[in-house]
N, C-alpha and C. Protein backbone atom coordinates (compact mmCIF):
# COMPACT_ATOMS: atom_id res chain seq x y z
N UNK A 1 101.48 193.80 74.22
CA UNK A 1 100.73 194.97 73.82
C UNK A 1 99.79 195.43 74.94
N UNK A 2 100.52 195.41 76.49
CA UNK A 2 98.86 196.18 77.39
C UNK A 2 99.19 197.03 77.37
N UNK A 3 98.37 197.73 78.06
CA UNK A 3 98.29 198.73 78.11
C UNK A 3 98.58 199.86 79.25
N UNK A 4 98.97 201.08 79.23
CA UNK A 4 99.65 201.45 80.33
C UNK A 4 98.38 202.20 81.32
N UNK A 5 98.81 202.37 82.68
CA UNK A 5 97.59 202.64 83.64
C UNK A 5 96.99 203.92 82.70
N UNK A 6 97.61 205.10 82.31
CA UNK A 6 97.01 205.90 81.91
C UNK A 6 95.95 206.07 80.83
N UNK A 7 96.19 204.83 79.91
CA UNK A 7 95.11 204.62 78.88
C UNK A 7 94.21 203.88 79.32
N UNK A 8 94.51 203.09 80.67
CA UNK A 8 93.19 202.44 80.93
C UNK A 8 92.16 203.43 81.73
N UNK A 9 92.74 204.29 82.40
CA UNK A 9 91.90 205.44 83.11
C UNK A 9 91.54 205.89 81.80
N UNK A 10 92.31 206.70 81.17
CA UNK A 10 91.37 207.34 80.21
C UNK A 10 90.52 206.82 79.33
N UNK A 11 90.34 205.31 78.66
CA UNK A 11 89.57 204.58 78.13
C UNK A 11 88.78 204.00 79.30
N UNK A 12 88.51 204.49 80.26
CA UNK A 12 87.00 204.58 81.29
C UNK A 12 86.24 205.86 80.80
N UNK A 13 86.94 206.94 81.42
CA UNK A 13 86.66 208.14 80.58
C UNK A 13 85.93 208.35 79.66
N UNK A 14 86.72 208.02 78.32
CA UNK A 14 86.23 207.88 77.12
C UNK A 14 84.41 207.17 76.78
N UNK A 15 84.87 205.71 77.47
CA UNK A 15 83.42 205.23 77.08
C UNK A 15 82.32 205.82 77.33
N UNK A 16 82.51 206.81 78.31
CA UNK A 16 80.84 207.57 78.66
C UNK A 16 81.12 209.09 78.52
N UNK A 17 81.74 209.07 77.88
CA UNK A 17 81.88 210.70 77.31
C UNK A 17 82.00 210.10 75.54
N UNK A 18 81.48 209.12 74.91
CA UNK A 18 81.31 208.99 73.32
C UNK A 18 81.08 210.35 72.68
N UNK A 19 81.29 210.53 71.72
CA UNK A 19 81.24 211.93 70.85
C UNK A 19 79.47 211.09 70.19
N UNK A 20 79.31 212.27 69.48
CA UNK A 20 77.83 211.31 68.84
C UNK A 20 78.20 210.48 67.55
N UNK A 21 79.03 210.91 66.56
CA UNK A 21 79.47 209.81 65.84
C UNK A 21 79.55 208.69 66.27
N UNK A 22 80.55 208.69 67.22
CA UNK A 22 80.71 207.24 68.19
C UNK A 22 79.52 206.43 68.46
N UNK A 23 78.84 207.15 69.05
CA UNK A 23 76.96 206.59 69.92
C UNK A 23 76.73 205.94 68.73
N UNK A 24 76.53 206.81 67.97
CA UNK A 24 75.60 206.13 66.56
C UNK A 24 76.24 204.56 65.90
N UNK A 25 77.69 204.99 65.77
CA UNK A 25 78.32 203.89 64.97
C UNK A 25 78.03 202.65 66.30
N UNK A 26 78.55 202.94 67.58
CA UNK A 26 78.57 202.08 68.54
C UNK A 26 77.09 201.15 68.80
N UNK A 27 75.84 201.89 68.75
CA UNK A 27 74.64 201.19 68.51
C UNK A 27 74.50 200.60 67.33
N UNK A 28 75.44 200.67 66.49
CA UNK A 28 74.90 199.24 65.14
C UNK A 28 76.08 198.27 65.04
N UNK A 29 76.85 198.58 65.60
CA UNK A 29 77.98 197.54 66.19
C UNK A 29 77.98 196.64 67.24
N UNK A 30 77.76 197.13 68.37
CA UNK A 30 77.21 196.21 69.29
C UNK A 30 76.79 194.55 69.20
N UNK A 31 75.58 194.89 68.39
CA UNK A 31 74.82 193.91 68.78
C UNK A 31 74.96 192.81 67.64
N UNK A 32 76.28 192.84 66.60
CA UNK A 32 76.73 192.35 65.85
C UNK A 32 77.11 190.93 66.13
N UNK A 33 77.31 190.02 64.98
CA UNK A 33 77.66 188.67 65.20
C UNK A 33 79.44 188.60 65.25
N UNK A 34 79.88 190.47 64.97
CA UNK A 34 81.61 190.43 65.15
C UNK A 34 81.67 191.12 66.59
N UNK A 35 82.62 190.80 67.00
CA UNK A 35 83.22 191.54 68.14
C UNK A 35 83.79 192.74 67.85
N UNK A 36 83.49 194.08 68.53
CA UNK A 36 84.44 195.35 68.51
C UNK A 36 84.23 195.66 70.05
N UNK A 37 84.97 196.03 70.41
CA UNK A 37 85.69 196.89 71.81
C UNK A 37 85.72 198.41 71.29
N UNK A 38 85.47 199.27 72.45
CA UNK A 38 84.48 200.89 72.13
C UNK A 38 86.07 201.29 72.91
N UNK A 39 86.98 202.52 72.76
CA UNK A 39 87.44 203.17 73.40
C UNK A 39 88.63 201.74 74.28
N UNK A 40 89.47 201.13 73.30
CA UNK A 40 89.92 200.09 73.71
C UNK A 40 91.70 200.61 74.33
N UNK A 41 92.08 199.98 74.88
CA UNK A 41 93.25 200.76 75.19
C UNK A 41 94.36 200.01 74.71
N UNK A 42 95.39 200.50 74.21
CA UNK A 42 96.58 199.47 73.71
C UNK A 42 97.47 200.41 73.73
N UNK A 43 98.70 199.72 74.24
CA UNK A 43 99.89 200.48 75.00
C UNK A 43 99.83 201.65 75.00
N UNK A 44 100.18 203.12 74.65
CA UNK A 44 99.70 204.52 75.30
C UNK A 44 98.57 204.82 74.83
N UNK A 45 98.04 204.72 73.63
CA UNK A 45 96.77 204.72 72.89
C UNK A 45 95.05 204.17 73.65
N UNK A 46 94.44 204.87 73.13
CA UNK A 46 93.11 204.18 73.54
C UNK A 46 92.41 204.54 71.81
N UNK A 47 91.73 203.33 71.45
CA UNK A 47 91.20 203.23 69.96
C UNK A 47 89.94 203.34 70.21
N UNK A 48 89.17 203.92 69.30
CA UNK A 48 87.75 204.57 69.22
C UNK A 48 87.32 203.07 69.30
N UNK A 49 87.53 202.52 68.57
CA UNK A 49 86.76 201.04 68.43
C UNK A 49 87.58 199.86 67.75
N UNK A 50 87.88 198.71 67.95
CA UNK A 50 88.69 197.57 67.84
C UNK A 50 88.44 196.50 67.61
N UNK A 51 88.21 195.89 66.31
CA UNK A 51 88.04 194.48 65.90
C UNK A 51 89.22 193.34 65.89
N UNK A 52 88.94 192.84 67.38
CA UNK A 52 90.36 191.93 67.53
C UNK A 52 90.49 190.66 66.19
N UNK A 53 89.43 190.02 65.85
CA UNK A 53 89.05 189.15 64.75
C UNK A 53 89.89 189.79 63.56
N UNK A 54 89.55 190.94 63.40
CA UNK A 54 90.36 191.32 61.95
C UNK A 54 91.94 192.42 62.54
N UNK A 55 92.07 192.58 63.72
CA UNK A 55 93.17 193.33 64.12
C UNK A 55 93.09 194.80 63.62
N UNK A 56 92.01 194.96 63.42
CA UNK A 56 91.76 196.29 63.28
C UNK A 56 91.62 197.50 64.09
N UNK A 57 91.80 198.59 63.94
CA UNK A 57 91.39 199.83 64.66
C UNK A 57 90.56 200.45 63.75
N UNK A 58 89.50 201.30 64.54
CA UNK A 58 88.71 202.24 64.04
C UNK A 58 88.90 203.41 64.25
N UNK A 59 89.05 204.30 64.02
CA UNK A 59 89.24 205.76 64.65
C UNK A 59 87.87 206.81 63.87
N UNK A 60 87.47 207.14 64.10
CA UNK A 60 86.60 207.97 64.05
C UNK A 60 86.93 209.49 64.17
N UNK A 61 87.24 210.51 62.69
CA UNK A 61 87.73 211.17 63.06
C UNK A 61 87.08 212.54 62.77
N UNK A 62 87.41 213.92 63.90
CA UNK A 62 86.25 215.08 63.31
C UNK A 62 87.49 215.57 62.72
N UNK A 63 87.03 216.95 62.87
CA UNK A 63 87.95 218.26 62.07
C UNK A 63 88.76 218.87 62.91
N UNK A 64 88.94 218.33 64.25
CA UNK A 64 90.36 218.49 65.03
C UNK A 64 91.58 217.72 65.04
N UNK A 65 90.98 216.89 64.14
CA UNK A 65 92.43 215.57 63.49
C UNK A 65 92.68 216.37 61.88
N UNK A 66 92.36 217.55 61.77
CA UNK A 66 93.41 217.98 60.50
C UNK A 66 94.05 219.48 61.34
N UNK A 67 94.28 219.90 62.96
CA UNK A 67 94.79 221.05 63.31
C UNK A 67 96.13 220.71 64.00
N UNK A 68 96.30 221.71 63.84
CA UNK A 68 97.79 221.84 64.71
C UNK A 68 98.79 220.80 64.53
N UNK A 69 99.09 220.09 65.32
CA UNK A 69 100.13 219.23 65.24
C UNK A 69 99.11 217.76 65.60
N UNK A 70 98.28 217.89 65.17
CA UNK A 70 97.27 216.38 65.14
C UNK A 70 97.39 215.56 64.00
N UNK A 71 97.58 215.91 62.97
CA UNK A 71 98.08 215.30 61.82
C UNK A 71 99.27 214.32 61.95
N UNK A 72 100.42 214.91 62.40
CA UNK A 72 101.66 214.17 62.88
C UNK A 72 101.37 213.54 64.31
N UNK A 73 100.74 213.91 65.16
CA UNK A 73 100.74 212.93 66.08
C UNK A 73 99.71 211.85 65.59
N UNK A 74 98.84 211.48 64.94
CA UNK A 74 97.97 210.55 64.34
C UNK A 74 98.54 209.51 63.70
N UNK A 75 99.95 210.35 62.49
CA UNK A 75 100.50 209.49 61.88
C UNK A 75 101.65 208.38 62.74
N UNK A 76 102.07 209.18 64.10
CA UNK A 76 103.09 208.49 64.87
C UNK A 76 102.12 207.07 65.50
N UNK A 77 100.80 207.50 65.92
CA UNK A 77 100.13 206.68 66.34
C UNK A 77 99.54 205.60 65.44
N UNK A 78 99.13 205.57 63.85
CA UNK A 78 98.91 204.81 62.64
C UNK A 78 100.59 204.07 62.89
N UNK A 79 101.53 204.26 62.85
CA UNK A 79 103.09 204.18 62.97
C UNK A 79 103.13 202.54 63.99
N UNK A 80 102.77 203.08 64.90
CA UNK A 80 103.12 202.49 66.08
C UNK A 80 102.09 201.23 66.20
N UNK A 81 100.68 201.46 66.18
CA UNK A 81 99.91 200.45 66.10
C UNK A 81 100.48 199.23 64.22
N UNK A 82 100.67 199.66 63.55
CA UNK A 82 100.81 198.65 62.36
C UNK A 82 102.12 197.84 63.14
N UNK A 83 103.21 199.16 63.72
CA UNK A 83 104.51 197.92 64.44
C UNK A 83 103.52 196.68 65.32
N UNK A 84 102.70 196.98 65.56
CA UNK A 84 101.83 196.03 66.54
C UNK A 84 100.81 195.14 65.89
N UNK A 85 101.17 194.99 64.39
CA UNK A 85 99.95 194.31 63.46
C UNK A 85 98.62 194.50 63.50
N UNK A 86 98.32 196.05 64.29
CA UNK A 86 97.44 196.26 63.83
C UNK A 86 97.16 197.67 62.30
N UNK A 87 95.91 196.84 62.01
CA UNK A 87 95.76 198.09 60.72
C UNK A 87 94.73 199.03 61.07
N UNK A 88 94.73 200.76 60.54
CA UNK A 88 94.07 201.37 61.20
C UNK A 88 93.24 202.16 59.97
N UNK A 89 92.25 201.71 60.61
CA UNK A 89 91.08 202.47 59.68
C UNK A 89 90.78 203.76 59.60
N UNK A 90 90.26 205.20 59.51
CA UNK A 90 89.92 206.33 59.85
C UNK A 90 89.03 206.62 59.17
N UNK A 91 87.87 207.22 59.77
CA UNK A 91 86.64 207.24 59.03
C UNK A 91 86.09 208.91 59.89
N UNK A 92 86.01 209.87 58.32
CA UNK A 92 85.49 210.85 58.78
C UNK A 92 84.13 210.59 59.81
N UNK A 93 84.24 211.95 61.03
CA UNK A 93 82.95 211.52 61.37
C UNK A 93 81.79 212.16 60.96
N UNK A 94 81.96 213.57 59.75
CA UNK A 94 80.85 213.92 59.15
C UNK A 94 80.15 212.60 58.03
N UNK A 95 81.30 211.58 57.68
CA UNK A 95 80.54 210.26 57.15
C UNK A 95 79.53 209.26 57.79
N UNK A 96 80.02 209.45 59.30
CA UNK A 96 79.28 208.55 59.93
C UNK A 96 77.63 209.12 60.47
N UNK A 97 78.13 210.77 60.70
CA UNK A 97 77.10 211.38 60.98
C UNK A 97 75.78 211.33 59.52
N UNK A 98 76.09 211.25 58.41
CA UNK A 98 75.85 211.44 57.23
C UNK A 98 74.97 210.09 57.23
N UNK A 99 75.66 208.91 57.53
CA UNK A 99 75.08 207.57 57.41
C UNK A 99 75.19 206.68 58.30
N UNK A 100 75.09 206.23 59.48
CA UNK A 100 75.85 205.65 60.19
C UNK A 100 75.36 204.42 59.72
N UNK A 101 74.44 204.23 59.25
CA UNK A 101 73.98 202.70 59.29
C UNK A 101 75.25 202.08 58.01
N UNK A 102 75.22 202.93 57.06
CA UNK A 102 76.15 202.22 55.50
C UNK A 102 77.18 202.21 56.32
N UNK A 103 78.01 203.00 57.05
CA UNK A 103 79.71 202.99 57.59
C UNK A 103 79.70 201.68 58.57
N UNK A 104 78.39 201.35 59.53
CA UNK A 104 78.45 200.21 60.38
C UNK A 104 78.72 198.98 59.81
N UNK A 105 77.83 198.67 58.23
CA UNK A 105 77.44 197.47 57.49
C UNK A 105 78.81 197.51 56.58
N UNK A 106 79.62 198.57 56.24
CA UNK A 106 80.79 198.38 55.36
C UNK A 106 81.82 197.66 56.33
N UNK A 107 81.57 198.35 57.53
CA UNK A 107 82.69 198.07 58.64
C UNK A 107 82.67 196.71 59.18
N UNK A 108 81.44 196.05 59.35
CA UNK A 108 80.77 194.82 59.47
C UNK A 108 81.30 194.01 58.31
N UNK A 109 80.95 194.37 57.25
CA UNK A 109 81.75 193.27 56.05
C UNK A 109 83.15 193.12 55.98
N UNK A 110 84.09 194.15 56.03
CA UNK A 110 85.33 194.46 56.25
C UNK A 110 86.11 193.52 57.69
N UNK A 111 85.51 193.21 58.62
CA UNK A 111 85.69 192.95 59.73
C UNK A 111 85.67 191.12 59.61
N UNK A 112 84.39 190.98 59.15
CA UNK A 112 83.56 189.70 58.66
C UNK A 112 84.67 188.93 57.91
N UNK A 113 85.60 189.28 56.84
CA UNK A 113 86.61 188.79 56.03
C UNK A 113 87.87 189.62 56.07
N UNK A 114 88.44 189.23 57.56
CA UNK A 114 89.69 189.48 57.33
C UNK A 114 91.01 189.27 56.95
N UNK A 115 90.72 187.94 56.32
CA UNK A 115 91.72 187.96 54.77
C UNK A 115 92.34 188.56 54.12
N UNK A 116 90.50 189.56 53.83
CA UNK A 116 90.89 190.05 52.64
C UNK A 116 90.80 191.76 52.97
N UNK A 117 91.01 191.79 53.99
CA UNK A 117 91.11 193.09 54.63
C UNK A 117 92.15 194.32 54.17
N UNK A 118 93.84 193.46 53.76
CA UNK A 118 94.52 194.82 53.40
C UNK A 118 94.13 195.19 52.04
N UNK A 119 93.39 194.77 51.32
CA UNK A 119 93.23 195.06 50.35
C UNK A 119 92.09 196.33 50.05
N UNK A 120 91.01 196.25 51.19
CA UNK A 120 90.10 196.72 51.04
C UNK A 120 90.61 197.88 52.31
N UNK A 121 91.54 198.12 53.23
CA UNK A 121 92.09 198.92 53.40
C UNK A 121 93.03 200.39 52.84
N UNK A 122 93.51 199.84 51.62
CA UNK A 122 94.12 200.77 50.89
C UNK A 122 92.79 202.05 50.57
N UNK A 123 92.01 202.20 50.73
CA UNK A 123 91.22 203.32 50.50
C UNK A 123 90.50 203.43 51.33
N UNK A 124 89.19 204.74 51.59
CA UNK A 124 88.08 204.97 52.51
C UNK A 124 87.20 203.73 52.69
N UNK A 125 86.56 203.56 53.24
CA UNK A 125 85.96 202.74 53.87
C UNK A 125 84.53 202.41 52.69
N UNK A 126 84.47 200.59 52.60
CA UNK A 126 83.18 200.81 51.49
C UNK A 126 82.00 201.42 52.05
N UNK A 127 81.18 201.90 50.55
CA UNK A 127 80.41 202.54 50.68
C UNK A 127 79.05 201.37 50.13
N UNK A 128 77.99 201.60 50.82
CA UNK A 128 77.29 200.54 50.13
C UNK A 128 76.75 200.65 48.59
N UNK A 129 76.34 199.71 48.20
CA UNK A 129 76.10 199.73 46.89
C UNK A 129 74.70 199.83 46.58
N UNK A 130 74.05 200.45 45.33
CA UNK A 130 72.80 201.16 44.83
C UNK A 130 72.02 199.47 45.60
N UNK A 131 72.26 198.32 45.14
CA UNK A 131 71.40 197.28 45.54
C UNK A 131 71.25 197.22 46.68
N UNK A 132 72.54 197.49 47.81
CA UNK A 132 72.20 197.45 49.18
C UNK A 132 71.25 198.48 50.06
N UNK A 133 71.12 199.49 49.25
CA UNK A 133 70.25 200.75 49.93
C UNK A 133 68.71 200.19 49.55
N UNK A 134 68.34 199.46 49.12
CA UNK A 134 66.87 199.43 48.62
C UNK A 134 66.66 198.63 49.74
């Protein structure tokens, strides 16, 4: 699964050109007791963010992943990464902009038990619960 020269140039790129969703989610990830990789590159692809522990991808997505022919190229790319065992997450980024701290700590638990990960994959990403916001 490396990656080809072109995704590694462009996942240089990427890391210092972050969108602000990214920044935000990327500062409460970081400094976590899980590992994620920011703008990771895997064979033509480069992933917003990558939890090798749970084989996950993150994608972080705005409102240019529902135009044109972005829809179908997203799904070829969801396609291609699961042939590669990985599973791919997508998380609006008006959600993250909205909260970044709840999308970091759902993503953090999710990551934390990857066991039990496809399960909690089949839908959006948890949301925290009335006890966890206090």
């Amino acid at each position: 699964m490396s990656a080809t020269d072109r995704a590694y140039k462009n996942a240089r790129r990427l890391r210092r050109e972050l969108s602000l969703p990214e920044k935000l989610l990327w500062v409460r990830l970081r400094g976590s007791d899980v590992r994620f990789r920011r703008q990771h590159p895997i064979g033509p692809y480069v992933l917003d963010f990558y939890c090798p522990l749970a084989k996950l991808a993150i994608e972080v997505d705005g409102f240019a992943h529902d135009t044109g022919d972005r829809p179908q190229r997203d799904e070829a790319r969801t396609a291609w990464l699961r042939s590669q065992g990985i599973q791919v997450l997508r998380v609006p980024a008006k959600d993250v902009l909205a909260d970044p701290n709840a999308i970091a700590d759902a993503l953090l638990r999710l990551c934390a038990e990857p066991l039990h990960r496809s399960a909690a994959l089949s839908g959006p990403p948890p949301q925290p619960s009335a006890r966890e916001e206090l």
